[in-house]
N, C-alpha and C. Protein backbone atom coordinates (compact mmCIF):
# COMPACT_ATOMS: atom_id res chain seq x y z
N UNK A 1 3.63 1.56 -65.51
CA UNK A 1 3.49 0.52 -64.51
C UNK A 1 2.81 -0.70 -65.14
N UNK A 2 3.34 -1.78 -64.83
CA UNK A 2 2.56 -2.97 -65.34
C UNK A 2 1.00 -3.15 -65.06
N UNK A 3 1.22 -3.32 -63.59
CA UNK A 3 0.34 -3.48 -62.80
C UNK A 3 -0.99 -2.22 -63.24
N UNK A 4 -2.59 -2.37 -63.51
CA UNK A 4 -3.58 -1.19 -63.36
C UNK A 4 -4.72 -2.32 -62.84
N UNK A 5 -5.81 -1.82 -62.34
CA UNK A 5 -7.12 -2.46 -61.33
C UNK A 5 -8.03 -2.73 -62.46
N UNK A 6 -7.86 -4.20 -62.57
CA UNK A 6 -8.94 -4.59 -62.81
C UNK A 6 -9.57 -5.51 -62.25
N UNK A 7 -10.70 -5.20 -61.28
CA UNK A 7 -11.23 -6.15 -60.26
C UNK A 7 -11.95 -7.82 -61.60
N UNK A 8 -12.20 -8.57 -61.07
CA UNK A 8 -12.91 -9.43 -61.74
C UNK A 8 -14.52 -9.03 -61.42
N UNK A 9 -15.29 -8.67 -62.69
CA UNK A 9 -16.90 -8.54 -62.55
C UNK A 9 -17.31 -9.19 -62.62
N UNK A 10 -17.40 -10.34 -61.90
CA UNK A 10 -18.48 -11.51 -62.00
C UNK A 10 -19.09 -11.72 -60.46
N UNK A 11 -19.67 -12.51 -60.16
CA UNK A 11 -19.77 -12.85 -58.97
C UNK A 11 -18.67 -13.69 -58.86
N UNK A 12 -19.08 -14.99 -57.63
CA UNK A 12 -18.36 -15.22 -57.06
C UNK A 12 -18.09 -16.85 -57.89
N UNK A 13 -18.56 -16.68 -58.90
CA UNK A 13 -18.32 -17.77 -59.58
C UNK A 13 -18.66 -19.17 -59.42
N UNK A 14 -19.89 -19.01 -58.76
CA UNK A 14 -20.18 -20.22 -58.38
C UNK A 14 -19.59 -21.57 -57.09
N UNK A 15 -18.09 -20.85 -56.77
CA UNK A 15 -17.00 -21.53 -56.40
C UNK A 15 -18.32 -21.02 -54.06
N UNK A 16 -17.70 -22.57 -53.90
CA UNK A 16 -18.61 -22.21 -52.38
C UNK A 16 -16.81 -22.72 -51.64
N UNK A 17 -16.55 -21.73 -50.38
CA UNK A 17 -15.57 -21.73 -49.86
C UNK A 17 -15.94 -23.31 -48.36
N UNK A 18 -15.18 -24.13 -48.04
CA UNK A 18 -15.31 -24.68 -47.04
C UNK A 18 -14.26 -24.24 -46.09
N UNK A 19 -14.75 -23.83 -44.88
CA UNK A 19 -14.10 -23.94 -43.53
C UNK A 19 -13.86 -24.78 -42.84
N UNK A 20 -14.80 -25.42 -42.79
CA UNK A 20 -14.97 -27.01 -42.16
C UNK A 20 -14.00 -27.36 -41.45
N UNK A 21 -12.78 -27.80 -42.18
CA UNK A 21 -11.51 -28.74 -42.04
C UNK A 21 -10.42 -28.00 -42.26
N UNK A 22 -10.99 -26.13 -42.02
CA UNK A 22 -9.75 -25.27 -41.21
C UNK A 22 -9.15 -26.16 -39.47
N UNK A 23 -8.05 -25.45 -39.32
CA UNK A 23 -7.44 -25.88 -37.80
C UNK A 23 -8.13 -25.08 -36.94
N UNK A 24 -8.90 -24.84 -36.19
CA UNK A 24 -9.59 -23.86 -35.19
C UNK A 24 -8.09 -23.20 -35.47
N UNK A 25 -7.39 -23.13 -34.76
CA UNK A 25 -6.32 -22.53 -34.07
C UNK A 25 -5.66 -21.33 -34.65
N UNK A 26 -6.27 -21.75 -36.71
CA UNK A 26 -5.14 -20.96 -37.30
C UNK A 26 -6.46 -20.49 -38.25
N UNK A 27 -7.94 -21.03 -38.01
CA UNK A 27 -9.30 -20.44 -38.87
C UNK A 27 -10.12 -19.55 -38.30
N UNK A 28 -11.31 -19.99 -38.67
CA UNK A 28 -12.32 -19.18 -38.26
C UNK A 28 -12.34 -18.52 -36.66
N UNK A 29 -12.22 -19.68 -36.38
CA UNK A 29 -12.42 -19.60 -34.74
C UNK A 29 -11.37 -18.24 -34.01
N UNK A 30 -10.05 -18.51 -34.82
CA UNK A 30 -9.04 -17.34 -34.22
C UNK A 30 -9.18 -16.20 -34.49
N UNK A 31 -9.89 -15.78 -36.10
CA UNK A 31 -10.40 -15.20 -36.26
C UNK A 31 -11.39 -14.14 -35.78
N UNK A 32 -12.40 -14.50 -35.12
CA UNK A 32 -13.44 -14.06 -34.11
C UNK A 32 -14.70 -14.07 -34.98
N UNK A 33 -14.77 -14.37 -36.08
CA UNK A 33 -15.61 -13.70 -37.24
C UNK A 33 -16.06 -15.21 -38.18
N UNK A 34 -16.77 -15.14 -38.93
CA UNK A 34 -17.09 -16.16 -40.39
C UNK A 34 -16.45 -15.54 -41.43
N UNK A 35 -15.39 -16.26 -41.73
CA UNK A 35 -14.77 -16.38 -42.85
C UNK A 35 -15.41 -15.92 -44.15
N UNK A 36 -14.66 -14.77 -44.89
CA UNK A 36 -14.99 -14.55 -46.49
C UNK A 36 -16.15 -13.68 -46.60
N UNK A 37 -16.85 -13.41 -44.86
CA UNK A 37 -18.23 -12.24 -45.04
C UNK A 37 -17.53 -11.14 -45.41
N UNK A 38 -17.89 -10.42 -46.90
CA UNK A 38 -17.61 -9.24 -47.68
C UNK A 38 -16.73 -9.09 -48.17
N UNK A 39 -16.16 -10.51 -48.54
CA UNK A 39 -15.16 -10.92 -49.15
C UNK A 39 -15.32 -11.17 -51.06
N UNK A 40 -14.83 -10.97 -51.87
CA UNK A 40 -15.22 -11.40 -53.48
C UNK A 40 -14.05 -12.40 -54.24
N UNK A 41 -14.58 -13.24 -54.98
CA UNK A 41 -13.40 -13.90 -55.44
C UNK A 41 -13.32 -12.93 -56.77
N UNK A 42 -11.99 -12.87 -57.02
CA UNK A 42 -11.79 -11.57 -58.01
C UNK A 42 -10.44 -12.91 -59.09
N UNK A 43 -10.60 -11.73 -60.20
CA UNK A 43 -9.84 -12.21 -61.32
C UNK A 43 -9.59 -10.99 -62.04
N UNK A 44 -8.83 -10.86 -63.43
CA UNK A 44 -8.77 -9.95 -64.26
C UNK A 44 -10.12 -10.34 -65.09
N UNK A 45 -10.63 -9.19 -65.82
CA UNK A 45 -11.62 -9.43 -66.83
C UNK A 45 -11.63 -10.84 -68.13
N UNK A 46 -10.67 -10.92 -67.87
CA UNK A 46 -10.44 -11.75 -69.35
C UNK A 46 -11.24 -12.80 -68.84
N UNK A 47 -10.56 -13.87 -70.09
CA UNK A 47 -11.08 -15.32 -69.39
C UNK A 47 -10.92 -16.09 -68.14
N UNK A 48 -12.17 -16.42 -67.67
CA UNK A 48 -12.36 -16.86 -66.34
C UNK A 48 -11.27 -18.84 -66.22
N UNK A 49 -11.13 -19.22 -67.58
CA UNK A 49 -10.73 -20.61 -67.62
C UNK A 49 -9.47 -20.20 -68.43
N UNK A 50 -8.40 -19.26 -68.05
CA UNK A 50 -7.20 -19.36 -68.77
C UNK A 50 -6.59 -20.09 -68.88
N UNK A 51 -5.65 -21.02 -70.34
CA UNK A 51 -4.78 -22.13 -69.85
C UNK A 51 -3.55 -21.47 -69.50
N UNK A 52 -3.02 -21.76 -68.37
CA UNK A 52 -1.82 -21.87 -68.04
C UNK A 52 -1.84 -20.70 -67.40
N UNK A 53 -2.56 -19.29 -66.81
CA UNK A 53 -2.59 -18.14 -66.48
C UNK A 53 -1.65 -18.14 -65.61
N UNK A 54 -0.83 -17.08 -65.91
CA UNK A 54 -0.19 -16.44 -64.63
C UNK A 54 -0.50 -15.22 -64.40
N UNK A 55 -1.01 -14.77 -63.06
CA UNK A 55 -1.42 -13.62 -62.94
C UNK A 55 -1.13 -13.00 -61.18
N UNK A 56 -0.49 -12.05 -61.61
CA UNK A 56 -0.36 -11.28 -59.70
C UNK A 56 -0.90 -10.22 -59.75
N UNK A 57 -1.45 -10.52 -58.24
CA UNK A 57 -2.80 -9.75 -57.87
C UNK A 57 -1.44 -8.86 -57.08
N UNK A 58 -1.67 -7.77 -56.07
CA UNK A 58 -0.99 -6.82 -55.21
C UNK A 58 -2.16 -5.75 -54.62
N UNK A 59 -1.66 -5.95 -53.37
CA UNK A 59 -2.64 -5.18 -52.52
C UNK A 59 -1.53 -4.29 -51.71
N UNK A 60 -1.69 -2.38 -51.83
CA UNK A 60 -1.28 -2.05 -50.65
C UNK A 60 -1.82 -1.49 -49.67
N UNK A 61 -1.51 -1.61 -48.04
CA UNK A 61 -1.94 -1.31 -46.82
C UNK A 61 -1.28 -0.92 -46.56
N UNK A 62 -2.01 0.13 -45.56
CA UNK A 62 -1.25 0.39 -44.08
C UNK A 62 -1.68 -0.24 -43.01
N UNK A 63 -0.96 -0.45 -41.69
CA UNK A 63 -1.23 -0.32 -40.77
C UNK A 63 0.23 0.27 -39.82
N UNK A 64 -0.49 -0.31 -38.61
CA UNK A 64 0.54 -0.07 -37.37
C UNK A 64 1.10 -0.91 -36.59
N UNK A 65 2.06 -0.92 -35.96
CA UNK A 65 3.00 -2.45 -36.15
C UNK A 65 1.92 -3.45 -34.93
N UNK A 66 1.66 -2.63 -34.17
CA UNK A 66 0.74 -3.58 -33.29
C UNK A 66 -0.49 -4.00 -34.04
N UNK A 67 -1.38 -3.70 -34.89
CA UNK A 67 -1.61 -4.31 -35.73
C UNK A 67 -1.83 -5.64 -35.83
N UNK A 68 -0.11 -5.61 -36.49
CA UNK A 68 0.42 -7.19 -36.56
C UNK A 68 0.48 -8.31 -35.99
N UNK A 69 0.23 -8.32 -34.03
CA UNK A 69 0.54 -9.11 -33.45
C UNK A 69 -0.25 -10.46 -33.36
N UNK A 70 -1.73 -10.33 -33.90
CA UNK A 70 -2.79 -11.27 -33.95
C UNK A 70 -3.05 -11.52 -35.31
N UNK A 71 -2.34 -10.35 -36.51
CA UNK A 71 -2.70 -10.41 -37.39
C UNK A 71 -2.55 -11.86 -38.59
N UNK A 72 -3.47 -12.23 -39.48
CA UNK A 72 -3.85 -13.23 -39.92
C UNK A 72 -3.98 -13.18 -41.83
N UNK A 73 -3.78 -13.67 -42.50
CA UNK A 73 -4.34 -14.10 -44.24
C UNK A 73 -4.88 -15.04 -43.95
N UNK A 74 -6.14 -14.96 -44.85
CA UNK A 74 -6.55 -16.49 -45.11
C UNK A 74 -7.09 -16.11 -46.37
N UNK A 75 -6.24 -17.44 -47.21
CA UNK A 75 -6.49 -16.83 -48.74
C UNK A 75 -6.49 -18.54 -49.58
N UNK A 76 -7.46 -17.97 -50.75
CA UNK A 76 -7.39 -19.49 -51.02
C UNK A 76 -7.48 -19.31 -52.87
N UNK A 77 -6.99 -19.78 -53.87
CA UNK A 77 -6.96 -19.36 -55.68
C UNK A 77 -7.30 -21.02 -55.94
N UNK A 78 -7.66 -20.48 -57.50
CA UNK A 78 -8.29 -21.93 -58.13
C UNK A 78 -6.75 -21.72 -59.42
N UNK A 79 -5.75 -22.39 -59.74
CA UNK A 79 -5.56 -23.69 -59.25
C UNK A 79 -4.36 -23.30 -58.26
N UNK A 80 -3.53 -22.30 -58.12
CA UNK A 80 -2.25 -22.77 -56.92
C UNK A 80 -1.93 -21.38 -56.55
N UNK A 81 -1.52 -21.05 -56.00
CA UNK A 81 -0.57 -19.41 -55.80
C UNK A 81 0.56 -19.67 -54.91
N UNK A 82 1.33 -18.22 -54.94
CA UNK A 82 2.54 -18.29 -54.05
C UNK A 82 1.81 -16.89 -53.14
N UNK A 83 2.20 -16.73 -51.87
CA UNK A 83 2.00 -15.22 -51.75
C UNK A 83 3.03 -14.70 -50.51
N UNK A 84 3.49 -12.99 -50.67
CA UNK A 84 4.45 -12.68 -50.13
C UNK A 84 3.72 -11.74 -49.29
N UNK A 85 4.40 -11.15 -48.17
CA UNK A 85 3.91 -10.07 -47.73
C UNK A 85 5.22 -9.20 -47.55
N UNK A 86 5.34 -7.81 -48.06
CA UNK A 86 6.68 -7.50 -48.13
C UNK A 86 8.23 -8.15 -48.54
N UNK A 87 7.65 -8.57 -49.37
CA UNK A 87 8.80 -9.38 -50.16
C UNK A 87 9.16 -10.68 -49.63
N UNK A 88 8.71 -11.11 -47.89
CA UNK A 88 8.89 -12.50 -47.48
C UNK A 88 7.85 -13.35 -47.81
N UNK A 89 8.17 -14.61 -48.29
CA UNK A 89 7.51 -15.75 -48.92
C UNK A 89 6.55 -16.00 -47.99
N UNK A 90 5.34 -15.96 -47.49
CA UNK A 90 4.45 -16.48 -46.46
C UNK A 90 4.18 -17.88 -46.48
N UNK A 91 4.09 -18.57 -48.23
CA UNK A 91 3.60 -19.84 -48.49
C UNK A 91 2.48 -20.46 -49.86
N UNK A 92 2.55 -21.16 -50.10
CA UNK A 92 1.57 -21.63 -51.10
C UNK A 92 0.49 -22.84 -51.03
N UNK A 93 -0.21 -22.72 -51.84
CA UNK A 93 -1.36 -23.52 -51.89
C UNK A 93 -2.15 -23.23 -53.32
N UNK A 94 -3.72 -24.44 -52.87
CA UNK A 94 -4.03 -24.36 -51.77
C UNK A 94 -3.65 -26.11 -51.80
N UNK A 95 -4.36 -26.90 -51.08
CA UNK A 95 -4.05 -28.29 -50.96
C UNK A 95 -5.09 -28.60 -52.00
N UNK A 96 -4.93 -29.97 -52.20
CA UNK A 96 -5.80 -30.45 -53.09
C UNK A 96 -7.44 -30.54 -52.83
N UNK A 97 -8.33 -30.21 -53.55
CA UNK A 97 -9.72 -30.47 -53.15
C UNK A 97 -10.86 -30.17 -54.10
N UNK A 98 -11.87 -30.59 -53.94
CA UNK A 98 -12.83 -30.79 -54.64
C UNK A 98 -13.32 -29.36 -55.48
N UNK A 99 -13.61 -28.86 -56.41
CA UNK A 99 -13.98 -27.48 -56.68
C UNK A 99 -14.78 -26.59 -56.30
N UNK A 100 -15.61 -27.49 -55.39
CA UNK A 100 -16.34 -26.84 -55.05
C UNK A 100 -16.42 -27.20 -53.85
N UNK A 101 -15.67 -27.15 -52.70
CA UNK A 101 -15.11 -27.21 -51.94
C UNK A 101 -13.56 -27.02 -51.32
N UNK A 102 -13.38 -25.69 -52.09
CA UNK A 102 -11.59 -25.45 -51.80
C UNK A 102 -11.56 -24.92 -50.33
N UNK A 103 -10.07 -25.24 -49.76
CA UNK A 103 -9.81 -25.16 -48.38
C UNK A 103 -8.68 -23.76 -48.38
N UNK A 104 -9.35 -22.81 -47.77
CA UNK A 104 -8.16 -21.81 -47.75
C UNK A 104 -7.41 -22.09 -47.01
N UNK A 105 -6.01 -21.58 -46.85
CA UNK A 105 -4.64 -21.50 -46.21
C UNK A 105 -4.92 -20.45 -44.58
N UNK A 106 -4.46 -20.29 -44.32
CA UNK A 106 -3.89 -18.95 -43.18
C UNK A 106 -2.35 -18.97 -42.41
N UNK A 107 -2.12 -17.55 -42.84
CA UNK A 107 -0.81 -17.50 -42.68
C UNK A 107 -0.98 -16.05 -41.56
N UNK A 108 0.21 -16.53 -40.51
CA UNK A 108 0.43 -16.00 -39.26
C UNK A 108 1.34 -14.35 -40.44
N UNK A 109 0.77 -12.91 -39.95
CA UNK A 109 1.59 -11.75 -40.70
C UNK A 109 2.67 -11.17 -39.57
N UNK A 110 2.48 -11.43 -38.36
CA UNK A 110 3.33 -11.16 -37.42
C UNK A 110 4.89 -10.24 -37.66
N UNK A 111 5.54 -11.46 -38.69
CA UNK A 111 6.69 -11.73 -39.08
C UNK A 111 7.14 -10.39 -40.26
N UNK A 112 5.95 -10.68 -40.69
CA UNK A 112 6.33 -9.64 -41.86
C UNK A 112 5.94 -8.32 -42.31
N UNK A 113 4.92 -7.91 -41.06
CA UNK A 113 4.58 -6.87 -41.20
C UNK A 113 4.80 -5.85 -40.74
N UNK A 114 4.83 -4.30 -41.31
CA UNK A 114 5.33 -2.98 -40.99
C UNK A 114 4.52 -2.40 -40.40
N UNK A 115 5.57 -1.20 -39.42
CA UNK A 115 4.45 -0.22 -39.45
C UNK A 115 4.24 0.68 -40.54
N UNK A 116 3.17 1.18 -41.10
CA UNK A 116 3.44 2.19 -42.41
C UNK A 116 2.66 0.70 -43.60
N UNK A 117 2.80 1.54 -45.25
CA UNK A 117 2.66 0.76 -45.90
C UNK A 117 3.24 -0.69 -46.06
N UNK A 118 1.87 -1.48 -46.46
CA UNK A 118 2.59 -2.91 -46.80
C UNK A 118 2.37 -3.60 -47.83
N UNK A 119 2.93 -4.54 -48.69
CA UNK A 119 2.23 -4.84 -50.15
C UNK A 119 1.66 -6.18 -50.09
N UNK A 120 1.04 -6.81 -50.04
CA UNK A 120 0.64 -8.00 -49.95
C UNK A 120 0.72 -8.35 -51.77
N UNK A 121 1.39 -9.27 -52.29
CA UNK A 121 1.79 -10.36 -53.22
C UNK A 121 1.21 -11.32 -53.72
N UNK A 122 0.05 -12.10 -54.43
CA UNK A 122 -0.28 -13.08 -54.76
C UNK A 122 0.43 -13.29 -56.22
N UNK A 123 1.02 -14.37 -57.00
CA UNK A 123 1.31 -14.87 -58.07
C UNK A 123 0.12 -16.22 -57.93
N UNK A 124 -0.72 -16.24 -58.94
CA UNK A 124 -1.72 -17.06 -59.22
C UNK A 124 -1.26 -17.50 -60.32
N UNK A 125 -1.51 -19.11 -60.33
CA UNK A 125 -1.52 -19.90 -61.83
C UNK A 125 -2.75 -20.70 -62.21
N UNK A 126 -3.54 -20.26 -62.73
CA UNK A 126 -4.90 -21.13 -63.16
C UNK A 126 -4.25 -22.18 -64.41
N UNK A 127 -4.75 -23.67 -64.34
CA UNK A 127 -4.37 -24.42 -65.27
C UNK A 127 -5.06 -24.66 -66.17
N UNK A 128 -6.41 -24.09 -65.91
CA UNK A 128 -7.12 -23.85 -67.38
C UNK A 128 -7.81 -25.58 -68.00
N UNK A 129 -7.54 -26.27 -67.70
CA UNK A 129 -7.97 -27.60 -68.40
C UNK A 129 -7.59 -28.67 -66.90
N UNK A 130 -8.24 -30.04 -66.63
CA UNK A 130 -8.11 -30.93 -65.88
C UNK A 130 -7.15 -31.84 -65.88
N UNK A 131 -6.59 -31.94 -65.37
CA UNK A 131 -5.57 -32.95 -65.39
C UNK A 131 -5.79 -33.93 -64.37
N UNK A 132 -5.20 -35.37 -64.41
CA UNK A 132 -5.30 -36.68 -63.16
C UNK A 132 -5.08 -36.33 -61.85
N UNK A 133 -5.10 -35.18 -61.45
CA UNK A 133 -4.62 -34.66 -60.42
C UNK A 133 -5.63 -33.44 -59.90
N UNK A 134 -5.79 -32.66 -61.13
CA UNK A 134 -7.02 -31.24 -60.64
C UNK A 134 -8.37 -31.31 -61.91
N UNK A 135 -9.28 -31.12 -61.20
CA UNK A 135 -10.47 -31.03 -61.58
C UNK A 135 -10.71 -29.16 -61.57
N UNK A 136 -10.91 -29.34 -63.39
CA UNK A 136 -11.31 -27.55 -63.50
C UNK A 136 -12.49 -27.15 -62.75
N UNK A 137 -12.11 -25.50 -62.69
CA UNK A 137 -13.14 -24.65 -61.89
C UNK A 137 -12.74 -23.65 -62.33
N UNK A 138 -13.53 -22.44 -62.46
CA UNK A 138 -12.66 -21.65 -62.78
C UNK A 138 -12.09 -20.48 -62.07
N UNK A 139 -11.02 -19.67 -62.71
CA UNK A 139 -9.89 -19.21 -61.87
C UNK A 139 -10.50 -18.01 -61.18
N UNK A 140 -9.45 -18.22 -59.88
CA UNK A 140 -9.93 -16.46 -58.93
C UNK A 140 -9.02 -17.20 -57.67
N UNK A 141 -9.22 -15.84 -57.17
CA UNK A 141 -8.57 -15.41 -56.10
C UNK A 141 -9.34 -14.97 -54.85
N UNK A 142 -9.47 -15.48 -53.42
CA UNK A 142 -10.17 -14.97 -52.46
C UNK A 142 -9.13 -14.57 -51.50
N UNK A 143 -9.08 -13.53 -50.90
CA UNK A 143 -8.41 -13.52 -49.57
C UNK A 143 -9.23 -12.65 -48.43
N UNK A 144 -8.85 -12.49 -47.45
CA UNK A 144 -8.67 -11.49 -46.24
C UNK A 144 -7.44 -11.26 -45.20
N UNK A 145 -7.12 -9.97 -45.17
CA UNK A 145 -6.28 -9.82 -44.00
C UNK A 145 -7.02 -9.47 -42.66
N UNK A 146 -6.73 -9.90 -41.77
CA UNK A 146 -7.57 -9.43 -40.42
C UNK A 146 -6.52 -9.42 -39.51
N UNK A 147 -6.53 -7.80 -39.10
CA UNK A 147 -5.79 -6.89 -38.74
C UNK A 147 -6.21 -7.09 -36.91
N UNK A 148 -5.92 -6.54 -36.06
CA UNK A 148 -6.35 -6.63 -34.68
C UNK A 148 -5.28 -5.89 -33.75
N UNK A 149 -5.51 -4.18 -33.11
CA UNK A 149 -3.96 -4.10 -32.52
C UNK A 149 -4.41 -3.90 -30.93
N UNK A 150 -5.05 -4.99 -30.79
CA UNK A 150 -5.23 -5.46 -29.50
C UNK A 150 -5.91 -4.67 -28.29
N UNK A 151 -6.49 -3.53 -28.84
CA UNK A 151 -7.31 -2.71 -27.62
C UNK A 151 -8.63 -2.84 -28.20
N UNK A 152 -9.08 -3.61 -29.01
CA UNK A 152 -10.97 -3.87 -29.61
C UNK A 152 -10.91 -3.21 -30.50
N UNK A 153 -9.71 -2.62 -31.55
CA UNK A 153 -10.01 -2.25 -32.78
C UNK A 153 -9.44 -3.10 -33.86
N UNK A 154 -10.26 -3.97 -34.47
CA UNK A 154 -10.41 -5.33 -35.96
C UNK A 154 -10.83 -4.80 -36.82
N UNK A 155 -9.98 -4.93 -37.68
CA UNK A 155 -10.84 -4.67 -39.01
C UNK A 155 -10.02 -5.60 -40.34
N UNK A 156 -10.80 -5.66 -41.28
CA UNK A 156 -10.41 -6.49 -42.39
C UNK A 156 -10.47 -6.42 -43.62
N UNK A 157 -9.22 -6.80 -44.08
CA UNK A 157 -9.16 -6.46 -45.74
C UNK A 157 -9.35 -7.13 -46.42
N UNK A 158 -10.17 -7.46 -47.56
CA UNK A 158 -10.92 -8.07 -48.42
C UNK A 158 -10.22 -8.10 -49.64
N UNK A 159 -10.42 -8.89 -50.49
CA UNK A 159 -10.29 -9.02 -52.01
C UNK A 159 -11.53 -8.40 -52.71
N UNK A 160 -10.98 -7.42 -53.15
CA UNK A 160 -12.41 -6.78 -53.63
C UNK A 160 -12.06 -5.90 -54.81
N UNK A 161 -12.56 -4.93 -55.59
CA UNK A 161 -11.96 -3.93 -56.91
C UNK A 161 -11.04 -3.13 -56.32
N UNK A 162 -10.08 -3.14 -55.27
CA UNK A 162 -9.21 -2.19 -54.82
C UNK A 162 -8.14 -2.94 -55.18
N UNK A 163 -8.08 -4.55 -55.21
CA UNK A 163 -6.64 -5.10 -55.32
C UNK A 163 -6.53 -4.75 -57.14
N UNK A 164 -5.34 -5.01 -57.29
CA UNK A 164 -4.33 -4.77 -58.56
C UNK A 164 -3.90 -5.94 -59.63
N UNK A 165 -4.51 -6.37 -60.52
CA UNK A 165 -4.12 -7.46 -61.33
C UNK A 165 -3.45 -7.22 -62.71
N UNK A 166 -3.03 -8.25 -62.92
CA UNK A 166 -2.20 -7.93 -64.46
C UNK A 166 -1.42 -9.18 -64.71
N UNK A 167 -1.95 -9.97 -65.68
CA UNK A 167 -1.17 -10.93 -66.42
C UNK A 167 0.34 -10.90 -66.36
N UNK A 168 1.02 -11.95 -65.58
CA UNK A 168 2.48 -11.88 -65.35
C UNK A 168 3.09 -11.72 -66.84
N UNK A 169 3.83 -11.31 -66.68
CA UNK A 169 5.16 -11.13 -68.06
C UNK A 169 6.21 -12.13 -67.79
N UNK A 170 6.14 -12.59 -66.87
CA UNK A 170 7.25 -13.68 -66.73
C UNK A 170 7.70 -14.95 -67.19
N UNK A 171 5.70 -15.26 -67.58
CA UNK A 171 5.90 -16.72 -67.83
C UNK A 171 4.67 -16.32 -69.19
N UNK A 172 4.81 -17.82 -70.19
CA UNK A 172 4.50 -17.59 -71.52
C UNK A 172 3.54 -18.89 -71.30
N UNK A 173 1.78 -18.36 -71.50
CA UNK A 173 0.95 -19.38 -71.40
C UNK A 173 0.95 -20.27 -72.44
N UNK A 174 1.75 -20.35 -73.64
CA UNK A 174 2.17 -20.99 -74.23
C UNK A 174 2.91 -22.46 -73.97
N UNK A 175 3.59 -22.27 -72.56
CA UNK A 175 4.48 -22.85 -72.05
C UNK A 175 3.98 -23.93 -71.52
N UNK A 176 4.12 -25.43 -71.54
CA UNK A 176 3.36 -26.21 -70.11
C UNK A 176 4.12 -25.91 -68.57
């Protein structure tokens, strides 16, 4: 298998998450909760400032399809990601922003989620050096899923040493 766990051991890298200038509708607020509590920004062991990294993280879950109906990602990588949930594209990011102030995404799972196992997908690209456009920080990955199947049982999945990383084979950091 390509894929074996290697959580990132660092802390949280210094990197501070803003909510701020989430949408109530689709952040914290819908949520019920504060964002990212027991949450870790994770990486593979290697270097924290890879140039050009490509790296997919994979998380699998279960749940139950009701579950799904409130269910939520909010996930945010230093410098861009794609992420799938069961093989459908959910979306990418994150938008542009200060490093120390990145804005996570949230994506509605409704659509794409099973009952039974599910794989959640990140492809991360850290750019490793600054360009006129991004100001380095260095690379990781934060997410949560928050699950809800509507009779008062929530609970939430974290980025933490359970998700799955491994340097893509696809693309050659060699490459611009």
């Amino acid at each position: 298998e390509i894929l074996d766990t290697r959580p990132y051991s660092g802390s949280n890298q210094g990197i501070t998450m803003s909510t701020d200038t989430l949408n109530p509708s689709i952040g914290g607020d819908a949520c019920g909760h504060k964002l990212f509590v027991g949450t870790h920004w994770i990486w593979d062991d290697g270097d924290i400032h890879p140039r050009n990294g490509w790296f997919l993280f994979r998380k699998a879950f279960s749940a139950k399809r009701e579950e799904f109906e409130k269910a939520l990602l909010t996930i945010c990588a230093d410098s861009k990601y794609v992420v799938w949930l069961n093989g459908i594209r959910l979306g990418q990011g994150p938008i542009r922003s200060w490093p120390d102030q990145l804005i996570p995404d949230s994506y509605p799972l409704n659509a794409a989620g099973n009952e039974g196992t599910n794989l959640l997908e990140v492809l991360v690209n850290h750019y490793g050096l600054g360009t006129c456009s991004y100001i380095e920080g260095p690379a990781g990955l934060i997410a949560e899923i928050d699950l809800d199947d509507g009779s008062g049982h929530a609970r939430m999945i974290p980025t933490d040493a359970t998700w799955q990383v491994s340097s893509h084979p696809g693309y050659v950091r060699t490459v611009p």
